[in-house]
N, C-alpha and C. Protein backbone atom coordinates (compact mmCIF):
# COMPACT_ATOMS: atom_id res chain seq x y z
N UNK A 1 170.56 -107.05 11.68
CA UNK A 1 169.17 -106.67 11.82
C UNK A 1 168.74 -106.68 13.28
N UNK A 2 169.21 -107.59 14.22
CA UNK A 2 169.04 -107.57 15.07
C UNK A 2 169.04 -106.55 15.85
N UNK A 3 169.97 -106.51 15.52
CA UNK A 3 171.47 -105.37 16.31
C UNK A 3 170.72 -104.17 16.44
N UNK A 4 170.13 -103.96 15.50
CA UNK A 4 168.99 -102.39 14.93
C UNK A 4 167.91 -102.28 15.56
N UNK A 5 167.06 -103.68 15.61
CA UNK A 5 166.06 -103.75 16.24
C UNK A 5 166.18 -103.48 17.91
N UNK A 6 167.09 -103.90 18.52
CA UNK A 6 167.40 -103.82 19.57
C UNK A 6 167.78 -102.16 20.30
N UNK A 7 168.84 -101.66 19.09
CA UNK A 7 168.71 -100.62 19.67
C UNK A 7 167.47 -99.48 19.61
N UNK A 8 166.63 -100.12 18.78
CA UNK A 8 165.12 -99.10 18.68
C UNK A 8 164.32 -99.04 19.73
N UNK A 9 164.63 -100.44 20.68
CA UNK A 9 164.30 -100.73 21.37
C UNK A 9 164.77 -99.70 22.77
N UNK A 10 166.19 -99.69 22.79
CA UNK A 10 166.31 -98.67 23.51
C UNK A 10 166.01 -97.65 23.56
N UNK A 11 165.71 -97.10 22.28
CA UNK A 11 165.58 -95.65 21.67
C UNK A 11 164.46 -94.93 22.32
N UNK A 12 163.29 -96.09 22.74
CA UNK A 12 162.11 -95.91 22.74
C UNK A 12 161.74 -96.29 24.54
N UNK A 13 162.86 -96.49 24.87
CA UNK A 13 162.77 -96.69 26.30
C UNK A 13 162.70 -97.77 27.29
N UNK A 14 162.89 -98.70 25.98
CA UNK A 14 162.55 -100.45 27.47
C UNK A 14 163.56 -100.36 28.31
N UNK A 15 163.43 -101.09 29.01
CA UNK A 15 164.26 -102.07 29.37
C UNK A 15 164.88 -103.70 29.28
N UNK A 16 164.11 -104.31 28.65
CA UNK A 16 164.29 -105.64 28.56
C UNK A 16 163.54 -106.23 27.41
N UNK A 17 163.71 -106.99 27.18
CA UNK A 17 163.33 -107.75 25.44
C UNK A 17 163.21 -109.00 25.83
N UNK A 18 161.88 -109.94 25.13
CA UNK A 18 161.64 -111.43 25.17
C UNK A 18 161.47 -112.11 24.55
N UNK A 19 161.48 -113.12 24.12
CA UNK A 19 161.36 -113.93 22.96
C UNK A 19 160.96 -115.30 23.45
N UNK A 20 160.41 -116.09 22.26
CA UNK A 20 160.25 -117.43 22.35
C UNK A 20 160.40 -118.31 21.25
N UNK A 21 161.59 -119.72 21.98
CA UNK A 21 162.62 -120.42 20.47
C UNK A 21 162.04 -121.60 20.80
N UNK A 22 161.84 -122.07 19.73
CA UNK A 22 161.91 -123.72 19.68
C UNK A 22 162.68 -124.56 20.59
N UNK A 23 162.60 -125.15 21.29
CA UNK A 23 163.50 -125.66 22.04
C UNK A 23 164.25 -127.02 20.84
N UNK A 24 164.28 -127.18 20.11
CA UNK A 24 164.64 -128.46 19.52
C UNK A 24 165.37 -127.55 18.21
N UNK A 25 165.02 -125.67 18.46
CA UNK A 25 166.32 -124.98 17.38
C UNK A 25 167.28 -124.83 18.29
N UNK A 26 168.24 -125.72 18.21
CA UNK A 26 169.72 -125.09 18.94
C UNK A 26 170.57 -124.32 18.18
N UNK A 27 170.46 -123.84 16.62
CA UNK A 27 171.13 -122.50 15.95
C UNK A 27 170.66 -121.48 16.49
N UNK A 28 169.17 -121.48 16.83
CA UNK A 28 168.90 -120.23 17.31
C UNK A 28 169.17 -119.89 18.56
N UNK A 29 168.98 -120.98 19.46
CA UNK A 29 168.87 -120.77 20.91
C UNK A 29 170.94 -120.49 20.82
N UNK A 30 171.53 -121.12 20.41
CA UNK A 30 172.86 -120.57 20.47
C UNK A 30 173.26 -119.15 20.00
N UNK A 31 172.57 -118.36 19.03
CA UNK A 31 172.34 -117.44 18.82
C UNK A 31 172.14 -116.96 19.34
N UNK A 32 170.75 -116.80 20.17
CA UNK A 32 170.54 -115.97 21.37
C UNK A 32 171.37 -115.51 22.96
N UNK A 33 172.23 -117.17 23.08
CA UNK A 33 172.73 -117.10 24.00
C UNK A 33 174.55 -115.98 23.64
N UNK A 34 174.35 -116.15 22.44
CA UNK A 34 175.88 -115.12 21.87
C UNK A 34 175.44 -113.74 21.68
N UNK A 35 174.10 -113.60 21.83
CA UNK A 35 173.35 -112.27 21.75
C UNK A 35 172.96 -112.08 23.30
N UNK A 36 173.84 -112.37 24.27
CA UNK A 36 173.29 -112.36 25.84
C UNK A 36 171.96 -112.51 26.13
N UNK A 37 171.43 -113.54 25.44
CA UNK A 37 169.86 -113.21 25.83
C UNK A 37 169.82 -114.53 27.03
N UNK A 38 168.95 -114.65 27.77
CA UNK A 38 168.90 -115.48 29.07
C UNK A 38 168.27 -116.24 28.82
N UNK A 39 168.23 -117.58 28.86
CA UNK A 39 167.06 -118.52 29.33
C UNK A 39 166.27 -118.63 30.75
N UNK A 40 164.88 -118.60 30.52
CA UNK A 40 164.43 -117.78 31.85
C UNK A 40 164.03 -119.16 32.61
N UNK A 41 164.26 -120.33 31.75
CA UNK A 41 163.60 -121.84 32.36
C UNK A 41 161.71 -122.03 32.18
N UNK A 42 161.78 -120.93 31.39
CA UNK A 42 159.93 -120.73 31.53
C UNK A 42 159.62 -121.61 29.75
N UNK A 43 159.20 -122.58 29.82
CA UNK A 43 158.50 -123.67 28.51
C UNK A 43 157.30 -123.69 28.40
N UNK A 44 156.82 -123.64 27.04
CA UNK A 44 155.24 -123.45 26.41
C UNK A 44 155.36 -124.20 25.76
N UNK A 45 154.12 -124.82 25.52
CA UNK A 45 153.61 -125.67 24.34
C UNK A 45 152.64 -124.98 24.09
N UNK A 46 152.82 -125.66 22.33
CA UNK A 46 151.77 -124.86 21.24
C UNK A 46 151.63 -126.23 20.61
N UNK A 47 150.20 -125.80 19.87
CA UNK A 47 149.52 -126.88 18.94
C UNK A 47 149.70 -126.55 17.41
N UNK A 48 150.86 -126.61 16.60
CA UNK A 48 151.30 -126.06 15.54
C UNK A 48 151.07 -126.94 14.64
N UNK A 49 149.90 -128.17 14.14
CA UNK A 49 149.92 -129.10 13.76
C UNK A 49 150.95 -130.41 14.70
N UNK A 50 151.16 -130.15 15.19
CA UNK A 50 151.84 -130.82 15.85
C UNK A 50 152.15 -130.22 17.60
N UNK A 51 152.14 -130.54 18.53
CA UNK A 51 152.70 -130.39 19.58
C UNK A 51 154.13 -129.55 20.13
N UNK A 52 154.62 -128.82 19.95
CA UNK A 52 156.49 -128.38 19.81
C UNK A 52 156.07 -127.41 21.70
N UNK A 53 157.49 -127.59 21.91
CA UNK A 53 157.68 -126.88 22.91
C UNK A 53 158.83 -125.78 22.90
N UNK A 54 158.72 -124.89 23.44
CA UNK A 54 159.30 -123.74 23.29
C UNK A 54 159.95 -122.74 24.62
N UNK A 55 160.85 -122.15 24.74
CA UNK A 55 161.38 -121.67 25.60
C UNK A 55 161.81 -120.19 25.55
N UNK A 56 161.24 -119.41 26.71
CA UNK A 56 161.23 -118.13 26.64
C UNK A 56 162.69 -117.32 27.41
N UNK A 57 163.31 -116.36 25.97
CA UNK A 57 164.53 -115.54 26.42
C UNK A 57 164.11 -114.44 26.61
N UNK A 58 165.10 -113.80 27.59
CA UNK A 58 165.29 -112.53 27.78
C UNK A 58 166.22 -111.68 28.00
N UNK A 59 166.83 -110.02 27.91
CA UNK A 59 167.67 -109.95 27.68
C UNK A 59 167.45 -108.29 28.15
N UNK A 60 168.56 -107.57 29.05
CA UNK A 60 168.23 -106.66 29.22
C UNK A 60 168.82 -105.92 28.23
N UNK A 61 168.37 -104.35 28.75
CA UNK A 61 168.70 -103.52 27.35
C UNK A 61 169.83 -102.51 28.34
């Protein structure tokens, strides 16, 4: 699914794609990193009932 989304992405002209993971999901964030996506070092916090912090990927196309 990914894989699809990504190339629509090209289809349509980006260049680059971003996202933001849980920092405390390491399935995903390992995921991403097997999907070349970058860790940009850039962290957010959100108030989700709780406090969580989060870390933004990116990934060129």
């Amino acid at each position: 699914m990914i894989e699809f989304a990504l190339e629509q992405l090209v289809t349509e002209k980006y260049s680059k794609v971003g996202l933001w993971v849980l920092n405390t999901n390491e399935n995903a964030i390992n995921f991403y990193k097997k999907m070349v996506f970058s860790d940009t070092g850039i962290f957010k916090e959100e108030n989700l009932g709780e406090v969580v912090t989060e870390i933004f990927f990116t990934k060129e196309l």
